[in-house]
PDB file of N, CA and C in Angstrom:
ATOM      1  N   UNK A   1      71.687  81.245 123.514  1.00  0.00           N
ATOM      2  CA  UNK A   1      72.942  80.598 123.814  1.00  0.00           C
ATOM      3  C   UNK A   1      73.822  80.508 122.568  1.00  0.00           C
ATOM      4  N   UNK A   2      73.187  80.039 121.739  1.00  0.00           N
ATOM      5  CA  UNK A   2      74.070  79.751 119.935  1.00  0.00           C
ATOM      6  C   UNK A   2      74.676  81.296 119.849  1.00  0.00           C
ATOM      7  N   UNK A   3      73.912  82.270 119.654  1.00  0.00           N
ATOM      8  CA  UNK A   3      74.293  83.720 119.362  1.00  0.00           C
ATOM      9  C   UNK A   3      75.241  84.244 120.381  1.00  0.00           C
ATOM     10  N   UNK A   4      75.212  83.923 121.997  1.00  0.00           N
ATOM     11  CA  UNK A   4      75.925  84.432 122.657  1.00  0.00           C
ATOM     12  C   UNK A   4      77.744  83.601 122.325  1.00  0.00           C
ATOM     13  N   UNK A   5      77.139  82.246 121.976  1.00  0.00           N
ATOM     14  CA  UNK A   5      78.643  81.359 121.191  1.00  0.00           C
ATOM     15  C   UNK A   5      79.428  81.680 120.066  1.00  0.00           C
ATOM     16  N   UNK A   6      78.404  82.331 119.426  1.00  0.00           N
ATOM     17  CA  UNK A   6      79.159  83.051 118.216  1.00  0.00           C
ATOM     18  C   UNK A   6      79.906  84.503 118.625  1.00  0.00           C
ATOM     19  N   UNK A   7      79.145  85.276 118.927  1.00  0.00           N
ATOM     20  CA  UNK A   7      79.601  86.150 119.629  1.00  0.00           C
ATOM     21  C   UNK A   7      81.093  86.368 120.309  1.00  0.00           C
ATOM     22  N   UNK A   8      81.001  84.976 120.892  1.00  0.00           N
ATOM     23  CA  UNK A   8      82.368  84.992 121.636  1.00  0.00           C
ATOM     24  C   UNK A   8      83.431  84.182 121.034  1.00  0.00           C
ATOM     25  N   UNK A   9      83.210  83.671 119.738  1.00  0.00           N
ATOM     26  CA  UNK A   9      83.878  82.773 119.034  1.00  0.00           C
ATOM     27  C   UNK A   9      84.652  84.073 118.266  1.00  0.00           C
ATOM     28  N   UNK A  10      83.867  85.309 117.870  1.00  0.00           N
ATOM     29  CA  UNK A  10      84.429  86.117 116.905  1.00  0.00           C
ATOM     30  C   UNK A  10      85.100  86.979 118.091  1.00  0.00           C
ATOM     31  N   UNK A  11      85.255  86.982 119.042  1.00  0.00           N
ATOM     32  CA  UNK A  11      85.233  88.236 119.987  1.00  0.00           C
ATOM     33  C   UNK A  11      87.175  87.762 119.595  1.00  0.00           C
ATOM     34  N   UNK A  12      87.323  86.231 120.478  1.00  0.00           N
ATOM     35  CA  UNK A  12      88.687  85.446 120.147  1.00  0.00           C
ATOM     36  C   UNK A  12      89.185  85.706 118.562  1.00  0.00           C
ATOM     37  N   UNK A  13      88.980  85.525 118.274  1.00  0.00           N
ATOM     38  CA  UNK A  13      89.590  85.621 116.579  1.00  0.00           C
ATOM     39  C   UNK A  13      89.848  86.886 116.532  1.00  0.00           C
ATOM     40  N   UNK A  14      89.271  87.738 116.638  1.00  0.00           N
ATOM     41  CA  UNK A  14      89.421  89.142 116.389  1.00  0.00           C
ATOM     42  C   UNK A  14      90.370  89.336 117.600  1.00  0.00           C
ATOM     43  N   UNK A  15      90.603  89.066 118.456  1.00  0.00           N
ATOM     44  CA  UNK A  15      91.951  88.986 119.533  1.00  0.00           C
ATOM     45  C   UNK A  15      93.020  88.515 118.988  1.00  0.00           C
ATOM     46  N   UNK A  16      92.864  87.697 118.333  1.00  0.00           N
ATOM     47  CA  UNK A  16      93.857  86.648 118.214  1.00  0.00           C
ATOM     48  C   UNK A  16      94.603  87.728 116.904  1.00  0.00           C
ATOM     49  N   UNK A  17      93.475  88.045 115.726  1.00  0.00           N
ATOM     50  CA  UNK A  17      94.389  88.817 114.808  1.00  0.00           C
ATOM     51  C   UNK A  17      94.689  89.881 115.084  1.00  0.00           C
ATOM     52  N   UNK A  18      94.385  91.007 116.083  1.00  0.00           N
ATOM     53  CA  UNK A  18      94.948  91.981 116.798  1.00  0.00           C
ATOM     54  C   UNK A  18      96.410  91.715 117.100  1.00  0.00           C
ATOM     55  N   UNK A  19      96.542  90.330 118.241  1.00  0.00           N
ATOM     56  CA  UNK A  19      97.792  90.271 119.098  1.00  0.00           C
ATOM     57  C   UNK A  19      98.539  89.828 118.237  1.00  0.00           C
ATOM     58  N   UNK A  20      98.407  89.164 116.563  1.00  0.00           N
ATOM     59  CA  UNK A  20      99.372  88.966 116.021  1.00  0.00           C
ATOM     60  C   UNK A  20      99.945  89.816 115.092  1.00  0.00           C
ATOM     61  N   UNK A  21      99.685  90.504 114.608  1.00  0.00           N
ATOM     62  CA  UNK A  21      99.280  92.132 114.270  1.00  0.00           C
ATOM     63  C   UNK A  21     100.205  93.061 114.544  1.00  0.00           C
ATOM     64  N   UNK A  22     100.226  92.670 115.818  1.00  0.00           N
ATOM     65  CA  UNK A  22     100.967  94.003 116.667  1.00  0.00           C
ATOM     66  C   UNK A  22     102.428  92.992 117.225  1.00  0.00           C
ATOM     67  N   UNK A  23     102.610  92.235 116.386  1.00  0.00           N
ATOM     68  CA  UNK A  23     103.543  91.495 116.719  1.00  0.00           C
ATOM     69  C   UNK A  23     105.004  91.595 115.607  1.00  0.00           C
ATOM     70  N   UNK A  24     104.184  91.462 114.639  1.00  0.00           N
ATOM     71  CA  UNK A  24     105.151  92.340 112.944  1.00  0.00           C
ATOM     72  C   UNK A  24     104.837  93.190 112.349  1.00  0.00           C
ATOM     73  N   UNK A  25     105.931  93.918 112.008  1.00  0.00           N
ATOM     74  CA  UNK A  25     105.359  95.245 111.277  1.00  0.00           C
ATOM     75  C   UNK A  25     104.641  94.617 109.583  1.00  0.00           C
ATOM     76  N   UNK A  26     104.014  96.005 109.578  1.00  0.00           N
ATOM     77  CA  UNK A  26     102.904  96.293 108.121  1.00  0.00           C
ATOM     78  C   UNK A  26     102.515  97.480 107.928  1.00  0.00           C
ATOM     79  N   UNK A  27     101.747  97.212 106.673  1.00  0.00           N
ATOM     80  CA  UNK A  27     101.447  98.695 106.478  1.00  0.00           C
ATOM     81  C   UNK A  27     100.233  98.798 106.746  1.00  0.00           C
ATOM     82  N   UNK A  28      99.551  99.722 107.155  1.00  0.00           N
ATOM     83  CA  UNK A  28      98.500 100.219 107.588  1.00  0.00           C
ATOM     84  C   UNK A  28      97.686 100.671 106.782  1.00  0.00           C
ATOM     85  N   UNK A  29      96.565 100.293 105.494  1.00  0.00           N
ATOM     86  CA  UNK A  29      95.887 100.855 104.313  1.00  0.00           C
ATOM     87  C   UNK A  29      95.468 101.789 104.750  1.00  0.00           C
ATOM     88  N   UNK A  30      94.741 102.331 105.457  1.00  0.00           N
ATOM     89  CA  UNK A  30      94.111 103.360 106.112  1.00  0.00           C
ATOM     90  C   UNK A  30      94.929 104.743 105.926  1.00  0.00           C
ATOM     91  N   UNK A  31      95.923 104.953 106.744  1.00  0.00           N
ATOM     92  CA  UNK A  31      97.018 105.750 107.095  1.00  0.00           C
ATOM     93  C   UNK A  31      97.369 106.137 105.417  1.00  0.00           C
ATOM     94  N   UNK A  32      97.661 107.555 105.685  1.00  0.00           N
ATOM     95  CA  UNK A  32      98.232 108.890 104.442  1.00  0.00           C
ATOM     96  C   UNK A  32      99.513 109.358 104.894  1.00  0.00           C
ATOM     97  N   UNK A  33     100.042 109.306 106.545  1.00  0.00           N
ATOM     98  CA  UNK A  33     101.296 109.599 106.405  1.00  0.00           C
ATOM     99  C   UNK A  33     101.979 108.469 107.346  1.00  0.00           C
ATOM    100  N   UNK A  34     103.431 108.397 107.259  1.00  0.00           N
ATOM    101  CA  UNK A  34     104.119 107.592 107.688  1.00  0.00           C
ATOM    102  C   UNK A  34     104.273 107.696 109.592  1.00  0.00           C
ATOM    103  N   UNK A  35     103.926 106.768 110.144  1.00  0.00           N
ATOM    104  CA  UNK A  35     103.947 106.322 111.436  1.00  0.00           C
ATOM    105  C   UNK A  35     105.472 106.591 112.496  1.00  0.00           C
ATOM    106  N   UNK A  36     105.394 107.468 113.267  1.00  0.00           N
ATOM    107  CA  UNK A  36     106.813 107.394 113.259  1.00  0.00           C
ATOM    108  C   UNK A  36     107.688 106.716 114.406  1.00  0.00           C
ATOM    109  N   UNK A  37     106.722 105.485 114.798  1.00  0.00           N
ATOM    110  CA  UNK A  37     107.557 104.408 115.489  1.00  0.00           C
ATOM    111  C   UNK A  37     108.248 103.486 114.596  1.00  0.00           C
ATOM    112  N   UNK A  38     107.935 103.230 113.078  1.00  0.00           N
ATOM    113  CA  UNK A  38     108.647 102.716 112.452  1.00  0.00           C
ATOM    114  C   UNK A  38     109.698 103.548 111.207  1.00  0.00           C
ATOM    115  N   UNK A  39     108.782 104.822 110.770  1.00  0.00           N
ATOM    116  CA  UNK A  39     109.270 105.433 109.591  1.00  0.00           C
ATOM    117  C   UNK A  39     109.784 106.714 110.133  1.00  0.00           C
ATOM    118  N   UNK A  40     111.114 106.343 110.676  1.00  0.00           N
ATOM    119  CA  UNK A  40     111.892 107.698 111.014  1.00  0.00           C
ATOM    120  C   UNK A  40     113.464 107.088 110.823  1.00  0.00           C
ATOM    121  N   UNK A  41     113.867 108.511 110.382  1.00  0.00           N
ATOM    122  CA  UNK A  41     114.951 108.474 109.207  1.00  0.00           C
ATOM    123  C   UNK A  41     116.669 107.113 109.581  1.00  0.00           C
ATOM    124  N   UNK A  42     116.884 106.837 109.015  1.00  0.00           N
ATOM    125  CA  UNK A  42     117.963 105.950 109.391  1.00  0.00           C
ATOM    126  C   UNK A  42     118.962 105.604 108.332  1.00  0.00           C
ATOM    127  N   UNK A  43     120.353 106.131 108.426  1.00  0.00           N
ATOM    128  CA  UNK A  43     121.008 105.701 107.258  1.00  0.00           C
ATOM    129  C   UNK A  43     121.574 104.171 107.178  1.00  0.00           C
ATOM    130  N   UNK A  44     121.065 103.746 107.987  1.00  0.00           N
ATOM    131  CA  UNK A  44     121.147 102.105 107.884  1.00  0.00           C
ATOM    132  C   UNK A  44     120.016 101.069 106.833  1.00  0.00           C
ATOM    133  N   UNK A  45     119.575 101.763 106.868  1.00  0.00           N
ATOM    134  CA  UNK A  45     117.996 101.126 106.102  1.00  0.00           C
ATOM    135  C   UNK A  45     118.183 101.046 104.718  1.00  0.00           C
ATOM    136  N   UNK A  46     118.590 100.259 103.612  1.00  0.00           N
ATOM    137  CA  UNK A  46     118.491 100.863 102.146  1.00  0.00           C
ATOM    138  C   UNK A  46     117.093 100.478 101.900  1.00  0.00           C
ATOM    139  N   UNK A  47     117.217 100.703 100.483  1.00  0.00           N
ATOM    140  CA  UNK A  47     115.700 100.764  99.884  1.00  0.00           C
ATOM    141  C   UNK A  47     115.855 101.248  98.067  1.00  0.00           C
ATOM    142  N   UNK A  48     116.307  99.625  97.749  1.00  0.00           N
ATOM    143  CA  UNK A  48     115.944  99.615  96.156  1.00  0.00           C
ATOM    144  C   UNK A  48     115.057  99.311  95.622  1.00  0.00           C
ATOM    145  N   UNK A  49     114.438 100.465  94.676  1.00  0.00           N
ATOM    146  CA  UNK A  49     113.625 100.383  93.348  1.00  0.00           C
ATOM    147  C   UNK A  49     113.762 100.170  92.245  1.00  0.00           C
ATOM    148  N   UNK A  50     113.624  99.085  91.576  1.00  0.00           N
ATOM    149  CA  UNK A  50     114.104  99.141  89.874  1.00  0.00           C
ATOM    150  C   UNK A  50     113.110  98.731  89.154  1.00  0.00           C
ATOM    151  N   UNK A  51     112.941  98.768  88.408  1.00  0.00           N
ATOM    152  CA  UNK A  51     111.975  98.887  86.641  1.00  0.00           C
ATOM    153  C   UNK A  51     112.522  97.461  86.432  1.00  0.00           C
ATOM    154  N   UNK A  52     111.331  96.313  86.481  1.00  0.00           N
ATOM    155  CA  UNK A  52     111.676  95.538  86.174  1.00  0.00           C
ATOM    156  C   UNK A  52     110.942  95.217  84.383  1.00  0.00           C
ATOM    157  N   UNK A  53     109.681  95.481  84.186  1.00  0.00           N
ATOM    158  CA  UNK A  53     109.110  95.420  82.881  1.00  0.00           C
ATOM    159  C   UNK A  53     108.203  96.621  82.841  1.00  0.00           C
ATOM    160  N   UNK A  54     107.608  96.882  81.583  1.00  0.00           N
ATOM    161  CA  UNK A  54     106.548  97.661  81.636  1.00  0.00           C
ATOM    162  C   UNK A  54     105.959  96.963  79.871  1.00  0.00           C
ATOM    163  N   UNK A  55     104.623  97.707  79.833  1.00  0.00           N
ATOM    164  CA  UNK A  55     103.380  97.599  78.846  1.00  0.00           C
ATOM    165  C   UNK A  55     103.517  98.840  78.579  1.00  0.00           C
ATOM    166  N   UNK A  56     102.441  99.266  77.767  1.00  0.00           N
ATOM    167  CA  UNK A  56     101.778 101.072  77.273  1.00  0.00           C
ATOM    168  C   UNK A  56     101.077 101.244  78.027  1.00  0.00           C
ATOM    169  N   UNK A  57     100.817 100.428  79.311  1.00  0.00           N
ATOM    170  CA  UNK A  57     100.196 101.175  80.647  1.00  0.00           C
ATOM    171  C   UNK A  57     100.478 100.931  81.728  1.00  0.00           C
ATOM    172  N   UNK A  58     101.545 100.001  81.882  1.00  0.00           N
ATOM    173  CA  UNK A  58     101.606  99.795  83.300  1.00  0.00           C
ATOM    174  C   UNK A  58     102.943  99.291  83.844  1.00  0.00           C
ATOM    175  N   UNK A  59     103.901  99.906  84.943  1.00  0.00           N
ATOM    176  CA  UNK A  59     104.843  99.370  84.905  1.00  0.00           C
ATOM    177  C   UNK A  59     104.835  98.714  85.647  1.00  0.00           C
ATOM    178  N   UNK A  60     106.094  97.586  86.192  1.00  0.00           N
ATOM    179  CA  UNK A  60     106.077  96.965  87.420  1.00  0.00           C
ATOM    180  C   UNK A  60     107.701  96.700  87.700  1.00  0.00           C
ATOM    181  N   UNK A  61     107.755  96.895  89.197  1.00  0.00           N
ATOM    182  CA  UNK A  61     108.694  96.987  89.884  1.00  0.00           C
ATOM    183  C   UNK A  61     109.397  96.315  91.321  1.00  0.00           C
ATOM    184  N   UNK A  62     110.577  96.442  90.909  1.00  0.00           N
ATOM    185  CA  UNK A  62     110.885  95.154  92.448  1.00  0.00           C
ATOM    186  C   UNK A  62     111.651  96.106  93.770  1.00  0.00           C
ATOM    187  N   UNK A  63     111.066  96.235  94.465  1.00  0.00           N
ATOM    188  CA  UNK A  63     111.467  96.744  95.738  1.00  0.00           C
ATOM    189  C   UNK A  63     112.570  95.988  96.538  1.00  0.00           C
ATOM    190  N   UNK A  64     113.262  96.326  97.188  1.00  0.00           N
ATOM    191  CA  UNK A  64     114.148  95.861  98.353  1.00  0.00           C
ATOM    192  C   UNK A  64     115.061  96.366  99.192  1.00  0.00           C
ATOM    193  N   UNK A  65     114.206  95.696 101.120  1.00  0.00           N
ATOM    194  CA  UNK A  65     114.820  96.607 102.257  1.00  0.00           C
ATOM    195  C   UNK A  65     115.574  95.990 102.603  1.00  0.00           C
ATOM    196  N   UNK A  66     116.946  96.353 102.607  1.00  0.00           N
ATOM    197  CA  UNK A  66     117.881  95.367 103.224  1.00  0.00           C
ATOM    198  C   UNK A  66     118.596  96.899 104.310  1.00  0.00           C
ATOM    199  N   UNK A  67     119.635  96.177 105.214  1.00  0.00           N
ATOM    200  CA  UNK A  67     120.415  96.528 106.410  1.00  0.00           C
ATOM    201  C   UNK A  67     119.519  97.368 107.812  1.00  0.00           C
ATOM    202  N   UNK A  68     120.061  97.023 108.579  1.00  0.00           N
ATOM    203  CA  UNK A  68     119.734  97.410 109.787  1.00  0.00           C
ATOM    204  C   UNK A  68     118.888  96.214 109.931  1.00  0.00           C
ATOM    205  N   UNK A  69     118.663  95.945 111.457  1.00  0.00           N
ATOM    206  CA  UNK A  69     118.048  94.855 112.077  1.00  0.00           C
ATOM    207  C   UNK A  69     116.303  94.973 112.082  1.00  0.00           C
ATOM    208  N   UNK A  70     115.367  93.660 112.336  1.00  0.00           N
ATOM    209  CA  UNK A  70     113.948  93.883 112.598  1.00  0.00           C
ATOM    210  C   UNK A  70     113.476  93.421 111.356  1.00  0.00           C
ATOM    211  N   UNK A  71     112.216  93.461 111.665  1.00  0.00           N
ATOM    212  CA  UNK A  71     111.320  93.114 110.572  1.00  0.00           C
ATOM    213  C   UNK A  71     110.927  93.883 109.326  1.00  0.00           C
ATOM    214  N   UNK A  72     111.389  93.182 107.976  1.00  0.00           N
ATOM    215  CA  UNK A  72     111.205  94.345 107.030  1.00  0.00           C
ATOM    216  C   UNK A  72     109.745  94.479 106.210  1.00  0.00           C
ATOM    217  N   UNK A  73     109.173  95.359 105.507  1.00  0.00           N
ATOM    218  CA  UNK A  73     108.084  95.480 105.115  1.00  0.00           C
ATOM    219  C   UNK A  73     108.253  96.760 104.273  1.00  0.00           C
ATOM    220  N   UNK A  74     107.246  96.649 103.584  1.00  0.00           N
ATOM    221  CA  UNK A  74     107.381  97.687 102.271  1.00  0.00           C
ATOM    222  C   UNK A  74     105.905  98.310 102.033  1.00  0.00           C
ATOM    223  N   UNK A  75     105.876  99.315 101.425  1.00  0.00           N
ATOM    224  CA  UNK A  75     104.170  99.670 101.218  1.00  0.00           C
ATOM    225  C   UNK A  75     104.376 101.242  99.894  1.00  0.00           C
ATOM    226  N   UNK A  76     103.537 100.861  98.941  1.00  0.00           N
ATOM    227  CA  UNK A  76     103.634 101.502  97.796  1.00  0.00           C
ATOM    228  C   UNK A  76     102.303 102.897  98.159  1.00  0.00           C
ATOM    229  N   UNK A  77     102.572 103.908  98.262  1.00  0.00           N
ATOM    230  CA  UNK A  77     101.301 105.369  98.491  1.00  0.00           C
ATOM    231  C   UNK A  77     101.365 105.795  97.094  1.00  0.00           C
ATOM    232  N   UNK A  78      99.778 106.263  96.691  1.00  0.00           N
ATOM    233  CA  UNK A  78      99.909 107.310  96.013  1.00  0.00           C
ATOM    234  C   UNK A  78      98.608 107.963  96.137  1.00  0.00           C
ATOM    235  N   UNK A  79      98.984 109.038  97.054  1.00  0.00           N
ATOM    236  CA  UNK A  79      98.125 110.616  96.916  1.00  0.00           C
ATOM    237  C   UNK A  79      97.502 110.067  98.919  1.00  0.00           C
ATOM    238  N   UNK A  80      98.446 109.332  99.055  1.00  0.00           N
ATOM    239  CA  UNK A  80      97.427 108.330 100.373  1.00  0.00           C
ATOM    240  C   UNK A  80      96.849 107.298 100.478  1.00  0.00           C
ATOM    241  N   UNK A  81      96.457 106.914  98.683  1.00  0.00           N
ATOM    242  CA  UNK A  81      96.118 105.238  98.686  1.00  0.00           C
ATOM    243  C   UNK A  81      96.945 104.220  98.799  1.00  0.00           C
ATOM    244  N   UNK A  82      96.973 103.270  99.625  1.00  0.00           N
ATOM    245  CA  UNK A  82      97.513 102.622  99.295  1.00  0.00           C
ATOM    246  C   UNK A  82      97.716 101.457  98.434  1.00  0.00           C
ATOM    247  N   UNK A  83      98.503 101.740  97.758  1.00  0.00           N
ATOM    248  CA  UNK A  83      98.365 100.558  96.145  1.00  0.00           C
ATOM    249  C   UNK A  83      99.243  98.983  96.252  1.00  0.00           C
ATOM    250  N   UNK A  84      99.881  98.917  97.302  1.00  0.00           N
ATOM    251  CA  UNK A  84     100.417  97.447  97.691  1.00  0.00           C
ATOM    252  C   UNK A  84     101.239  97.542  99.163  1.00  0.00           C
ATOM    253  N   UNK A  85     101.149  96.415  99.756  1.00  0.00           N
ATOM    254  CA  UNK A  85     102.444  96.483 100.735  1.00  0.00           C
ATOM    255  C   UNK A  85     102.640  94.751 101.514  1.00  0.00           C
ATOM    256  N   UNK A  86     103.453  94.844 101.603  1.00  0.00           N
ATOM    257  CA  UNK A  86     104.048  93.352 101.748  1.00  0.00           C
ATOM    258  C   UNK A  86     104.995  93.410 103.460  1.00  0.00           C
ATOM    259  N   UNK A  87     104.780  92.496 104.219  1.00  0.00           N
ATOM    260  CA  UNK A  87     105.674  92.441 105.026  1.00  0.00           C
ATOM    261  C   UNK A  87     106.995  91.491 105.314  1.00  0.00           C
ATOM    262  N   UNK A  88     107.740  91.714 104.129  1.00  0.00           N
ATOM    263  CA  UNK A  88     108.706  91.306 103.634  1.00  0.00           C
ATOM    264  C   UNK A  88     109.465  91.714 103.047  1.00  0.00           C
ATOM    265  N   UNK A  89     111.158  91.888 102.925  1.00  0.00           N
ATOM    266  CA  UNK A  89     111.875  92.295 102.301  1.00  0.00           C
ATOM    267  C   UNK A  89     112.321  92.881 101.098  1.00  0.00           C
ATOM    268  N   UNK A  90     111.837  91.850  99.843  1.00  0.00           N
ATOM    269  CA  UNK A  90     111.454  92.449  98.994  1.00  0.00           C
ATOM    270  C   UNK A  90     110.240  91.552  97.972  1.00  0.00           C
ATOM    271  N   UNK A  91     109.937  92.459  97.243  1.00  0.00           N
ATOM    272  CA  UNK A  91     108.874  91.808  96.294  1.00  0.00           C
ATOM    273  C   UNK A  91     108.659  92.805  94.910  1.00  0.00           C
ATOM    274  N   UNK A  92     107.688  92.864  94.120  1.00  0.00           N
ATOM    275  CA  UNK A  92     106.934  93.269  93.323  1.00  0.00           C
ATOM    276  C   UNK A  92     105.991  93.990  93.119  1.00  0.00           C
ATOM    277  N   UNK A  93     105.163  95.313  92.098  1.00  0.00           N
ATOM    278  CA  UNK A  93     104.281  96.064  92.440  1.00  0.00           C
ATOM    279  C   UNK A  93     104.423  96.312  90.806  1.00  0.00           C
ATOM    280  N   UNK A  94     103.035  96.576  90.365  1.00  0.00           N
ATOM    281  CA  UNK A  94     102.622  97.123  89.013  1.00  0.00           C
ATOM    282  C   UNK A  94     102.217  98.435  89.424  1.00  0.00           C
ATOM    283  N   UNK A  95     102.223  99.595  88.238  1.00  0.00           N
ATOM    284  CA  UNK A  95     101.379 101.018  88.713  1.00  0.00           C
ATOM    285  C   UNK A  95     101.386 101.436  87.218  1.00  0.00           C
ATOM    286  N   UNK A  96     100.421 102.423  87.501  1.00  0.00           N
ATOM    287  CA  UNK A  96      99.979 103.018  86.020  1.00  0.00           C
ATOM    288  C   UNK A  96     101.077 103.889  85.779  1.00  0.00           C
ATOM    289  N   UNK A  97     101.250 103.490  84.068  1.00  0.00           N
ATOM    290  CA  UNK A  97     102.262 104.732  83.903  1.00  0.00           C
ATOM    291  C   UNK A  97     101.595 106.038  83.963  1.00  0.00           C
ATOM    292  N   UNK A  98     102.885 106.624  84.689  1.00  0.00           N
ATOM    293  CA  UNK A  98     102.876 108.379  84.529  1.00  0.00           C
ATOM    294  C   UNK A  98     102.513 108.442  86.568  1.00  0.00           C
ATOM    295  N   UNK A  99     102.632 107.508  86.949  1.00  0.00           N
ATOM    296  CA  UNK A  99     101.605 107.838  88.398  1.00  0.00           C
ATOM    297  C   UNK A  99     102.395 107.992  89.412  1.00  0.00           C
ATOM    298  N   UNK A 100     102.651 109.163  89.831  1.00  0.00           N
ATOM    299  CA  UNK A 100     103.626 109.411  91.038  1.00  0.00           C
ATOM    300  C   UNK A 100     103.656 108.418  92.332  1.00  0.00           C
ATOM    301  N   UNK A 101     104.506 107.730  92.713  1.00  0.00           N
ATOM    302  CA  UNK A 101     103.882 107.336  94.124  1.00  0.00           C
ATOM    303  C   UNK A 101     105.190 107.380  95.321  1.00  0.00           C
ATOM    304  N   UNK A 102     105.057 107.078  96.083  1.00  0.00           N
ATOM    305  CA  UNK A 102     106.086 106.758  96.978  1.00  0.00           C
ATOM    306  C   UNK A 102     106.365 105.439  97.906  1.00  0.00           C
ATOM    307  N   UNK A 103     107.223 105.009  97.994  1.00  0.00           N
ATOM    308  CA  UNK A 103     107.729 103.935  98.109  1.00  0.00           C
ATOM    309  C   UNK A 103     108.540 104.106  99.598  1.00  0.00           C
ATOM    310  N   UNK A 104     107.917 102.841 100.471  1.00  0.00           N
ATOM    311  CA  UNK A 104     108.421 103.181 102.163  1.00  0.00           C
ATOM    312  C   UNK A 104     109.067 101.627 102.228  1.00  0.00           C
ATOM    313  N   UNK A 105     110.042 101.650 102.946  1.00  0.00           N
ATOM    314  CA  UNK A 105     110.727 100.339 103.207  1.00  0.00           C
ATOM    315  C   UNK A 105     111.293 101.095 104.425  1.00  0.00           C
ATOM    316  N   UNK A 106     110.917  99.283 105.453  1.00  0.00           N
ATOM    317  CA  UNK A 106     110.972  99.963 106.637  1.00  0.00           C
ATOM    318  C   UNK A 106     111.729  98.368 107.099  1.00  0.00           C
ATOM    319  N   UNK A 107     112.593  98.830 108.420  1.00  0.00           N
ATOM    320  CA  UNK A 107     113.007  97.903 109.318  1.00  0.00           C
ATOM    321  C   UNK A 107     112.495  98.295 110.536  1.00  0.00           C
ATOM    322  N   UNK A 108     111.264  97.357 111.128  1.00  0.00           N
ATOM    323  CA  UNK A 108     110.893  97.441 112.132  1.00  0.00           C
ATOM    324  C   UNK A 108     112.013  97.666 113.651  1.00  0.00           C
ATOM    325  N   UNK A 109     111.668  99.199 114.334  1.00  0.00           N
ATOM    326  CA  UNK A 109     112.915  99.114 115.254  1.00  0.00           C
ATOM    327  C   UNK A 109     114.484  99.803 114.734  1.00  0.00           C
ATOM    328  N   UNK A 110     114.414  99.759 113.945  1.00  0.00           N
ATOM    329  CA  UNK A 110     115.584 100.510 113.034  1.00  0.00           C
ATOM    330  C   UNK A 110     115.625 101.715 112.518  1.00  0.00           C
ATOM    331  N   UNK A 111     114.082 101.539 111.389  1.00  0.00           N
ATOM    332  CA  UNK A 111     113.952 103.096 110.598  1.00  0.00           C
ATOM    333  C   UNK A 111     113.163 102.608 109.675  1.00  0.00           C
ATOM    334  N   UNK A 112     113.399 104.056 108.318  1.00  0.00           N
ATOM    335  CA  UNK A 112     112.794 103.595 107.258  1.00  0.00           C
ATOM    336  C   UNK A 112     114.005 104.510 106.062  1.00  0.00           C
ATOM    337  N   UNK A 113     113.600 104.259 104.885  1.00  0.00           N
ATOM    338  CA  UNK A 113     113.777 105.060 103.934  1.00  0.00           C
ATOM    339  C   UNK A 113     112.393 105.508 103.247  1.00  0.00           C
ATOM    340  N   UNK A 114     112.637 106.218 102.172  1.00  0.00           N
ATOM    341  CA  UNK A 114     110.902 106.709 101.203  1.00  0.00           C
ATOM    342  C   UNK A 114     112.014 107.319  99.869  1.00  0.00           C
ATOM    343  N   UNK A 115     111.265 106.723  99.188  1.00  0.00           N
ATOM    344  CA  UNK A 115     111.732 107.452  97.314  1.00  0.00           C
ATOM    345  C   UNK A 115     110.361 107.786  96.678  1.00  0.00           C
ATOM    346  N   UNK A 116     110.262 108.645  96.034  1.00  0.00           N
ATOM    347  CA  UNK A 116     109.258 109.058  95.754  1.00  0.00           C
ATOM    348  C   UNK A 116     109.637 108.964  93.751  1.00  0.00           C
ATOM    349  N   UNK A 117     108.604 108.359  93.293  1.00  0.00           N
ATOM    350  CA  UNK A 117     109.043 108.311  91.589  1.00  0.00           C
ATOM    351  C   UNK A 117     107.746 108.558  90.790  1.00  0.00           C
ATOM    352  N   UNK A 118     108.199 108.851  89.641  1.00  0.00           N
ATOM    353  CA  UNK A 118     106.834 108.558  88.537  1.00  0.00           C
ATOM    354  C   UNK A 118     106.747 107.295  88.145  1.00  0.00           C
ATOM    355  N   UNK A 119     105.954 106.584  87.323  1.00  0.00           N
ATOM    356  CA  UNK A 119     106.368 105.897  86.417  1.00  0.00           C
ATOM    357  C   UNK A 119     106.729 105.793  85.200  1.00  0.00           C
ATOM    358  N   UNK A 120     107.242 104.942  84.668  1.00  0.00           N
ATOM    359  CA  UNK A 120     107.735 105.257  83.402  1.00  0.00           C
ATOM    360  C   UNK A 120     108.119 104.143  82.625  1.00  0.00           C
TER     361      UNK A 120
END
């Protein structure tokens, strides 16, 4: 009985973070290419990158998705890993210098943009 309670205690939770899940957009760690119910092309969507500091190894940078309507979210790739993503407008991300990556800012329902940079 205890085991069949647990069982069904996790069965709910794991429902529960599914249905909320699929309720706002995010990024998907898993995934190497862009999804294209959210990441298809839109000239409404911006998507700034700037150099906010760097070290002798590492830079870091502030992202931000603004225009067009929906939920915004951001997610940093490189080579397919994913190295950060936030479901929010804008924020912050460190990366090794020299390390190519690409950068997705998306308005859920709208579109996306993608910049692709080194660091530096």
């Amino acid at each position: 009985m205890k085991k069949a309670l647990t069982i069904g205690m996790a069965s709910v939770a794991l429902a529960g973070v599914l249905f909320a899940g699929a309720a706002t957009a995010g990024a998907t760690p898993g995934r190497t290419t862009a999804c294209s119910n959210c990441h298809h092309a839109s000239t409404t969507v911006k998507l700034t990158v700037t150099k906010v500091s760097s070290t002798s190894t590492t830079v870091t940078y502030k992202v931000s998705v603004t225009g067009g309507k929906g939920t915004a979210a951001w997610a940093v790739l490189s080579g397919g890993k994913n190295l950060a993503h936030r479901t929010v407008s804008t924020g912050t991300f460190k990366v090794t210098k020299g390390k190519t990556i690409k950068v997705y800012g998306v308005k859920k329902g709208t579109g996306s943009r993608v910049k692709t940079i080194t660091a530096k």
